[in-house]
PDB file of N, CA and C in Angstrom:
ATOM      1  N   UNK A   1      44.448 -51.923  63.755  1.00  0.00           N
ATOM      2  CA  UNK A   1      43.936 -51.371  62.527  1.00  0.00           C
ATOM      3  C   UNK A   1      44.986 -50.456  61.905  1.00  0.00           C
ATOM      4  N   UNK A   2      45.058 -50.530  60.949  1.00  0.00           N
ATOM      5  CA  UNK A   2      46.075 -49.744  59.380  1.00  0.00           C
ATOM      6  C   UNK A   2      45.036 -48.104  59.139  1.00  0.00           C
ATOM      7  N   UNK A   3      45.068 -47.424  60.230  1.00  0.00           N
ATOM      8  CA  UNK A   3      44.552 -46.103  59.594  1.00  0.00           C
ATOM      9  C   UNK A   3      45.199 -45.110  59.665  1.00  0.00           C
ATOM     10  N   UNK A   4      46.567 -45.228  58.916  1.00  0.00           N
ATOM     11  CA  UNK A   4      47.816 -44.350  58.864  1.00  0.00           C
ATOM     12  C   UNK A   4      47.291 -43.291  57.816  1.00  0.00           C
ATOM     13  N   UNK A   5      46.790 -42.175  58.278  1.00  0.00           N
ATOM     14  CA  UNK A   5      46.236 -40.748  56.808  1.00  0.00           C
ATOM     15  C   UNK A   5      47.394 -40.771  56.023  1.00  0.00           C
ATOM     16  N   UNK A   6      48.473 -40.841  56.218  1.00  0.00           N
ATOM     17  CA  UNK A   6      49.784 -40.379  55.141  1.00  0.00           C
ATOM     18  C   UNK A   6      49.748 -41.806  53.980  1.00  0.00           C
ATOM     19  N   UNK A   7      49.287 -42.906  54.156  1.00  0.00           N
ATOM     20  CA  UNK A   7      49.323 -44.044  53.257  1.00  0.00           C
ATOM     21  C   UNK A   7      47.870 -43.626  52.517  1.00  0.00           C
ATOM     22  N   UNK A   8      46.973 -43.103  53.067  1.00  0.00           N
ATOM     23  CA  UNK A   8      45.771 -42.690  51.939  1.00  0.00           C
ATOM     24  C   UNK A   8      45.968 -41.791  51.056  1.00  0.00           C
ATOM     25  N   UNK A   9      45.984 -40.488  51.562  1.00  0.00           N
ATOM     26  CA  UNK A   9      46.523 -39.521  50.617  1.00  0.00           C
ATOM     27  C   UNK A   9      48.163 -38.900  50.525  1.00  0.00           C
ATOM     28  N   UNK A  10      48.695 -39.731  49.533  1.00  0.00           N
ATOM     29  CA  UNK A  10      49.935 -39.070  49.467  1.00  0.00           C
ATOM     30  C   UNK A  10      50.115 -37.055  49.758  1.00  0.00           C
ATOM     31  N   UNK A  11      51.199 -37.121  50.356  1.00  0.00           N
ATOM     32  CA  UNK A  11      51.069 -35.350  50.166  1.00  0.00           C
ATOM     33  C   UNK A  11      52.380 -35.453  48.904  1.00  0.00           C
ATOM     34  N   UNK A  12      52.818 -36.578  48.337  1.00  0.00           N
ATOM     35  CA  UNK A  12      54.034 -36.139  47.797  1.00  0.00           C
ATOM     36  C   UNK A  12      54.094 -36.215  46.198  1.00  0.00           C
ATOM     37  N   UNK A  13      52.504 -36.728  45.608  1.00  0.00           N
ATOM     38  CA  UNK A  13      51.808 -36.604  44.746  1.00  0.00           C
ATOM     39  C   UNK A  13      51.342 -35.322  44.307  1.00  0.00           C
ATOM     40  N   UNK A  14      51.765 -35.080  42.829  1.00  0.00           N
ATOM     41  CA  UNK A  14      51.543 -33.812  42.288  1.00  0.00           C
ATOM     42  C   UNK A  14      50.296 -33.927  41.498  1.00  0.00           C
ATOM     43  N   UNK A  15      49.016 -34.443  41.369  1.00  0.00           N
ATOM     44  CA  UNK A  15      47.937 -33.613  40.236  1.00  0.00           C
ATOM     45  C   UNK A  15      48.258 -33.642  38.691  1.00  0.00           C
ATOM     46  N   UNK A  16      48.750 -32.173  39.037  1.00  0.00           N
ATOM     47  CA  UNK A  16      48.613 -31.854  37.875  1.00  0.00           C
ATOM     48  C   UNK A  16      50.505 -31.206  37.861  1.00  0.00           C
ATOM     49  N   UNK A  17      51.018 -32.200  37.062  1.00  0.00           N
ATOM     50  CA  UNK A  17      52.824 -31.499  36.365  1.00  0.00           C
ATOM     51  C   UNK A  17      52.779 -30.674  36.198  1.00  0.00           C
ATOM     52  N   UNK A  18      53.417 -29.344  36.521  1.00  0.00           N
ATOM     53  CA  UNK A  18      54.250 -27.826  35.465  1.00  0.00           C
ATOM     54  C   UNK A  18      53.966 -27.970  34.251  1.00  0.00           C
ATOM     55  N   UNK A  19      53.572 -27.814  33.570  1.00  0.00           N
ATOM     56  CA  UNK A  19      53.805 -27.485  31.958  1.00  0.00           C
ATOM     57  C   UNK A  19      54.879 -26.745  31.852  1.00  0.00           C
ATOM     58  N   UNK A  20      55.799 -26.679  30.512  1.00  0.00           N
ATOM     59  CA  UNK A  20      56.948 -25.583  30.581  1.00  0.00           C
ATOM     60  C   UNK A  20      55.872 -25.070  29.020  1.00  0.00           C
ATOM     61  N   UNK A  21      56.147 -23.301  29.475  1.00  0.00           N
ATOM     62  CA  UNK A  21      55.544 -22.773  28.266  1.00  0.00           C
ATOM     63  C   UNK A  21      55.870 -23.035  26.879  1.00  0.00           C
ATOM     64  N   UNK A  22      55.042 -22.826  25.940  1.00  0.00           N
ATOM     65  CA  UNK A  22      54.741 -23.626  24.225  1.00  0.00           C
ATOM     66  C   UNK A  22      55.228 -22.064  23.803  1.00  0.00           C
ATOM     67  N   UNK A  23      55.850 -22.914  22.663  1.00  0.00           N
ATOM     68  CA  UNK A  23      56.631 -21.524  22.065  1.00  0.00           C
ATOM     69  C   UNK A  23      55.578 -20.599  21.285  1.00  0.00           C
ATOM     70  N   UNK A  24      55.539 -19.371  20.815  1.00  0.00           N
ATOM     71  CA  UNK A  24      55.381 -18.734  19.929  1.00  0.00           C
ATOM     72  C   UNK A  24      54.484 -19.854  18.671  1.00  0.00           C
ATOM     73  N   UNK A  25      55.370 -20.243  18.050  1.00  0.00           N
ATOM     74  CA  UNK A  25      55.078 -21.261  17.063  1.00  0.00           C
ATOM     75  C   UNK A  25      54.011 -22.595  17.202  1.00  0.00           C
ATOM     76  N   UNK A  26      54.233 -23.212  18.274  1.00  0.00           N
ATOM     77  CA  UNK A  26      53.239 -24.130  18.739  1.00  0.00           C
ATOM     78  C   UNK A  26      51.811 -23.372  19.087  1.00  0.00           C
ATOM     79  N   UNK A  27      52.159 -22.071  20.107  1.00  0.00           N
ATOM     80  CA  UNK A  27      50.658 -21.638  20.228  1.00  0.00           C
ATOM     81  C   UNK A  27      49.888 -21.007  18.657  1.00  0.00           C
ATOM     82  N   UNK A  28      50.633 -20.756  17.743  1.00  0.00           N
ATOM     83  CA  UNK A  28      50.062 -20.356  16.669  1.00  0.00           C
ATOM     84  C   UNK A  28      49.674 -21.507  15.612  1.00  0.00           C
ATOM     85  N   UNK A  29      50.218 -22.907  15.713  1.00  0.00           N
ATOM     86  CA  UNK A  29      50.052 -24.271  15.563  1.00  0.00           C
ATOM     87  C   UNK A  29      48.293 -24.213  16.153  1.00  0.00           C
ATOM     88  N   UNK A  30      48.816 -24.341  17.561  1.00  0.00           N
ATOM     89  CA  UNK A  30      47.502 -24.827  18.752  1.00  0.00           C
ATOM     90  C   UNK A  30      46.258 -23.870  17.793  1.00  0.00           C
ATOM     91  N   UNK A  31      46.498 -22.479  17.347  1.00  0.00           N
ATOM     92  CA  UNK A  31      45.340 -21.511  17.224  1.00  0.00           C
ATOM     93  C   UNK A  31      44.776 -22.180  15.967  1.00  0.00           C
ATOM     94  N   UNK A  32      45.604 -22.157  14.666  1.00  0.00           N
ATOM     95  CA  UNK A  32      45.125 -22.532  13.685  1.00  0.00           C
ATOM     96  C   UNK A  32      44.409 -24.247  13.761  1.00  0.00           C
ATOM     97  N   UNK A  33      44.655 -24.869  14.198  1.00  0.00           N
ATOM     98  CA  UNK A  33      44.015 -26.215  14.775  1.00  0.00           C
ATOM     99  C   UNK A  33      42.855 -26.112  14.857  1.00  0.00           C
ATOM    100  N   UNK A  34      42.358 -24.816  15.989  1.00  0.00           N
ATOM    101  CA  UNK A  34      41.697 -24.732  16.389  1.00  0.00           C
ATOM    102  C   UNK A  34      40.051 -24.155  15.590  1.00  0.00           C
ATOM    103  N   UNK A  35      40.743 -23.141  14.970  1.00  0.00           N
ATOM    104  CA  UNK A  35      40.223 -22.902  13.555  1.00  0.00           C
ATOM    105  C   UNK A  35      39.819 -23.698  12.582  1.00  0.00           C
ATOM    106  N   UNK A  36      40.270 -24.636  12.295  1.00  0.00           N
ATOM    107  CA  UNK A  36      40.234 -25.976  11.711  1.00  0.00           C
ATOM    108  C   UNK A  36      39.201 -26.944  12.056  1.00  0.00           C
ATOM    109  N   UNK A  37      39.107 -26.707  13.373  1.00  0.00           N
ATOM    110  CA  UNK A  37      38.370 -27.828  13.920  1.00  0.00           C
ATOM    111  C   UNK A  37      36.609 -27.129  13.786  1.00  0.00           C
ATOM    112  N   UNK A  38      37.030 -26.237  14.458  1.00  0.00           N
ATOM    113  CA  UNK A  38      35.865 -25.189  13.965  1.00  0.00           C
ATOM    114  C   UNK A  38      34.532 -24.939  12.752  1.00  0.00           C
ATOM    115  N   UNK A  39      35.821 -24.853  11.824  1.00  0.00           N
ATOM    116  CA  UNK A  39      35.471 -24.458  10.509  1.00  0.00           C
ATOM    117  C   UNK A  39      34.808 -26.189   9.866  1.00  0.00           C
ATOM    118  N   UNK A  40      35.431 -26.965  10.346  1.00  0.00           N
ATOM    119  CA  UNK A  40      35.136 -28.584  10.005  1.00  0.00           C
ATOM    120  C   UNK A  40      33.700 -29.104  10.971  1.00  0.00           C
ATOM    121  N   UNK A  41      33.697 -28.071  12.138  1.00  0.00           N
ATOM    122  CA  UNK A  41      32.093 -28.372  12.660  1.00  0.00           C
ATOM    123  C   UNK A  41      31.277 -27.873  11.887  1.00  0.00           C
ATOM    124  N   UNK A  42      31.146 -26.895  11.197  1.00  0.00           N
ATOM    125  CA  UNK A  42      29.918 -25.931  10.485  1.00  0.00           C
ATOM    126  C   UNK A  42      30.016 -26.593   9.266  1.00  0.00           C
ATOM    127  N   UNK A  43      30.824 -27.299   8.577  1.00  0.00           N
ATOM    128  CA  UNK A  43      30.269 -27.425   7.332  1.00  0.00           C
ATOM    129  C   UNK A  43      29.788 -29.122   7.590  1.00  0.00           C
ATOM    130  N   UNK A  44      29.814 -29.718   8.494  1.00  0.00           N
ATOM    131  CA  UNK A  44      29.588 -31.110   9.082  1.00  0.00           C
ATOM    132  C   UNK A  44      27.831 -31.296   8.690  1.00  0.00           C
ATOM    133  N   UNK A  45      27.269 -30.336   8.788  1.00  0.00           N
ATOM    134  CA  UNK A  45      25.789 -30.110   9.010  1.00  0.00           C
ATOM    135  C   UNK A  45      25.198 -30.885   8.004  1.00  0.00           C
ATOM    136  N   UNK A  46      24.156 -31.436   7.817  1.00  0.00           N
ATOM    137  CA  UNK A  46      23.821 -32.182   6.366  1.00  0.00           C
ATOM    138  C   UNK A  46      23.198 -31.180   5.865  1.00  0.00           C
ATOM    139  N   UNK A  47      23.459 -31.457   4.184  1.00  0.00           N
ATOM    140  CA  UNK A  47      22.904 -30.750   3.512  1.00  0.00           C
ATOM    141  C   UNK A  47      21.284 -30.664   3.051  1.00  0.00           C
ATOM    142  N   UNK A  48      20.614 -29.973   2.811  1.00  0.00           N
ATOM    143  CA  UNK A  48      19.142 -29.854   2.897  1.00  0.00           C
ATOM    144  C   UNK A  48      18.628 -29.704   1.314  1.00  0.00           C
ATOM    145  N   UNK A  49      17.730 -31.101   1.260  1.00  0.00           N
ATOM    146  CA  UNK A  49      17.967 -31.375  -0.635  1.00  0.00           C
ATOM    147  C   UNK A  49      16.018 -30.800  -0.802  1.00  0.00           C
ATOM    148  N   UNK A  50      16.626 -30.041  -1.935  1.00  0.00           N
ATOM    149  CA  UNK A  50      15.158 -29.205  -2.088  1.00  0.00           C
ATOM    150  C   UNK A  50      14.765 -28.018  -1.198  1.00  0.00           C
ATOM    151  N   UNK A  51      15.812 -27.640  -0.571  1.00  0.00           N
ATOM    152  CA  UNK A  51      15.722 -26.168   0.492  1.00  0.00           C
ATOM    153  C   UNK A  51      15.894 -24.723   0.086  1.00  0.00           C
ATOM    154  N   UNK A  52      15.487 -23.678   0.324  1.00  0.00           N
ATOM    155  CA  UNK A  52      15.637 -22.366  -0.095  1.00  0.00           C
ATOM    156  C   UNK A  52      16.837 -21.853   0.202  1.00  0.00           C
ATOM    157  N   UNK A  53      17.440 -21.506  -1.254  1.00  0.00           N
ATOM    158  CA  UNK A  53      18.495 -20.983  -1.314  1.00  0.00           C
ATOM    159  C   UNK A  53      19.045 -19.577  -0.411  1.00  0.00           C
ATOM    160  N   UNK A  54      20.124 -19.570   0.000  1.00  0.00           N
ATOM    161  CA  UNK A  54      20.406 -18.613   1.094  1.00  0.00           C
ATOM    162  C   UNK A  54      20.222 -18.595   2.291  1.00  0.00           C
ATOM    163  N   UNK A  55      19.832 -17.632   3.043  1.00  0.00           N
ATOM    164  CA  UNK A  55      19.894 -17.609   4.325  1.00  0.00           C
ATOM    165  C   UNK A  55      18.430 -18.359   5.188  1.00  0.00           C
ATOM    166  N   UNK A  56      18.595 -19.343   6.464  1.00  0.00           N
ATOM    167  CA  UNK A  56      17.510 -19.986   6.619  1.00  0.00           C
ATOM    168  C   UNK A  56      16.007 -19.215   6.844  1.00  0.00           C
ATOM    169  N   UNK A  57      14.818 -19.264   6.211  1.00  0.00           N
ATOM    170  CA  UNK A  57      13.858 -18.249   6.009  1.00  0.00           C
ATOM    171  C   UNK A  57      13.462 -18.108   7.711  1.00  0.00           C
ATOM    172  N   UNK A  58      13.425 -19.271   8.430  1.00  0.00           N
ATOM    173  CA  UNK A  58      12.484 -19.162   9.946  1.00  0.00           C
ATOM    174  C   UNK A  58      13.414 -17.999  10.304  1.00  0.00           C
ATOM    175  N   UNK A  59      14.506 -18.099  10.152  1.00  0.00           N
ATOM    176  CA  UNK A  59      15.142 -17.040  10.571  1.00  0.00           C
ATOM    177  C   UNK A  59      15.369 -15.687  10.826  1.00  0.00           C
ATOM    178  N   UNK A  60      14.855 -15.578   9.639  1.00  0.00           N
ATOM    179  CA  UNK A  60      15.252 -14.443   8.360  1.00  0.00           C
ATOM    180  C   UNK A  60      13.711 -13.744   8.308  1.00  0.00           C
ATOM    181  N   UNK A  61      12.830 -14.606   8.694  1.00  0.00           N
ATOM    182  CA  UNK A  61      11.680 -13.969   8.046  1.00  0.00           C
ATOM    183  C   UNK A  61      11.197 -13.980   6.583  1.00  0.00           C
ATOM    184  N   UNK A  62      11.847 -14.812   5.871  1.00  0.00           N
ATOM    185  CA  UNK A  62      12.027 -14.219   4.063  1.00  0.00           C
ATOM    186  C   UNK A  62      11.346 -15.700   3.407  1.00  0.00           C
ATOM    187  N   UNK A  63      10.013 -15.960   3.195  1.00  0.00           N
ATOM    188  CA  UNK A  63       9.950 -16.751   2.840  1.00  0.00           C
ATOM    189  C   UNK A  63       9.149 -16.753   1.065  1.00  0.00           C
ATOM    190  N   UNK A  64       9.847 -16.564   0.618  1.00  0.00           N
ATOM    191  CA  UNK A  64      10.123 -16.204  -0.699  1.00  0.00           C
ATOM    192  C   UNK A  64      10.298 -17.106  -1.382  1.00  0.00           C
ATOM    193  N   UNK A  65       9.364 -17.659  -2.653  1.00  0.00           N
ATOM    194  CA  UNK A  65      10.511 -18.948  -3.040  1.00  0.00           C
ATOM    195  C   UNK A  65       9.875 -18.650  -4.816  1.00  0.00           C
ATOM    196  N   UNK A  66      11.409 -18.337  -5.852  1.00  0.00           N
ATOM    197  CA  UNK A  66      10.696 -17.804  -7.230  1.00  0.00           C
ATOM    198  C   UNK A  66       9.642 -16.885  -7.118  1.00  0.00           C
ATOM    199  N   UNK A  67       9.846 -15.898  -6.279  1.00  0.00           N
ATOM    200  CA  UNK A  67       9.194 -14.679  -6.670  1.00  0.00           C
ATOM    201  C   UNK A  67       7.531 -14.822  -5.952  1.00  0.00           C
ATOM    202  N   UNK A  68       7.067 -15.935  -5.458  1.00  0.00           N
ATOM    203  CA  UNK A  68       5.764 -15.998  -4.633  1.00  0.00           C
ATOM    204  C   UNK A  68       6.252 -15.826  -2.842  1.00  0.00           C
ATOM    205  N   UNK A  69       5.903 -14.965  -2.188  1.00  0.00           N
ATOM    206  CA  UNK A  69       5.829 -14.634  -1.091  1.00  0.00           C
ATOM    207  C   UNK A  69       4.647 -16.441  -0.526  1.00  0.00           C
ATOM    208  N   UNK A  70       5.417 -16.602   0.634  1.00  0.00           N
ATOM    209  CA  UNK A  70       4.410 -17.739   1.072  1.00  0.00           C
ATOM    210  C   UNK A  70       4.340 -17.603   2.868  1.00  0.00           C
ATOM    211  N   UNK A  71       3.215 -17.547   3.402  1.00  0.00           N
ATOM    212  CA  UNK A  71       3.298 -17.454   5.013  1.00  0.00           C
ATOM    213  C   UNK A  71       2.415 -18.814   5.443  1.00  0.00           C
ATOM    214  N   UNK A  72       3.021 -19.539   6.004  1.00  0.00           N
ATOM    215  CA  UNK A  72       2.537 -20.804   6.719  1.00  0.00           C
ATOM    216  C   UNK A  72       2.359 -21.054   8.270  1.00  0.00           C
TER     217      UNK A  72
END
């Protein structure tokens, strides 16, 4: 039988490579990206046709709509 441990798990196999550190410039690249990606999730949301303007009322408590107070 072939049950040599050194042919199963290499020990001479690395994972995970060194990275060599990202300059200055790239990590401020990487940040704004990141921001980006961000800012492109929140406005992704669909828009809500016929909804109360401003902040969401369940939220807020404020259910106000033209000046009639309404509690449901």
């Amino acid at each position: 039988m072939n049950d040599d441990p050194s042919r199963l798990h290499p020990v001479d196999a690395d994972p995970a490579p060194a990275r060599k550190p990202l300059s200055p410039q790239a990590q401020r690249a990487l940040a704004e990206a990141e921001e980006r990606r961000k800012a492109a999730q929140a406005d992704s949301r669909a828009k809500e046709i016929q909804g109360p303007k401003g902040p969401e009322p369940t939220r807020y408590g404020d259910w106000e709509v033209k000046g009639i107070a309404s509690d449901f």
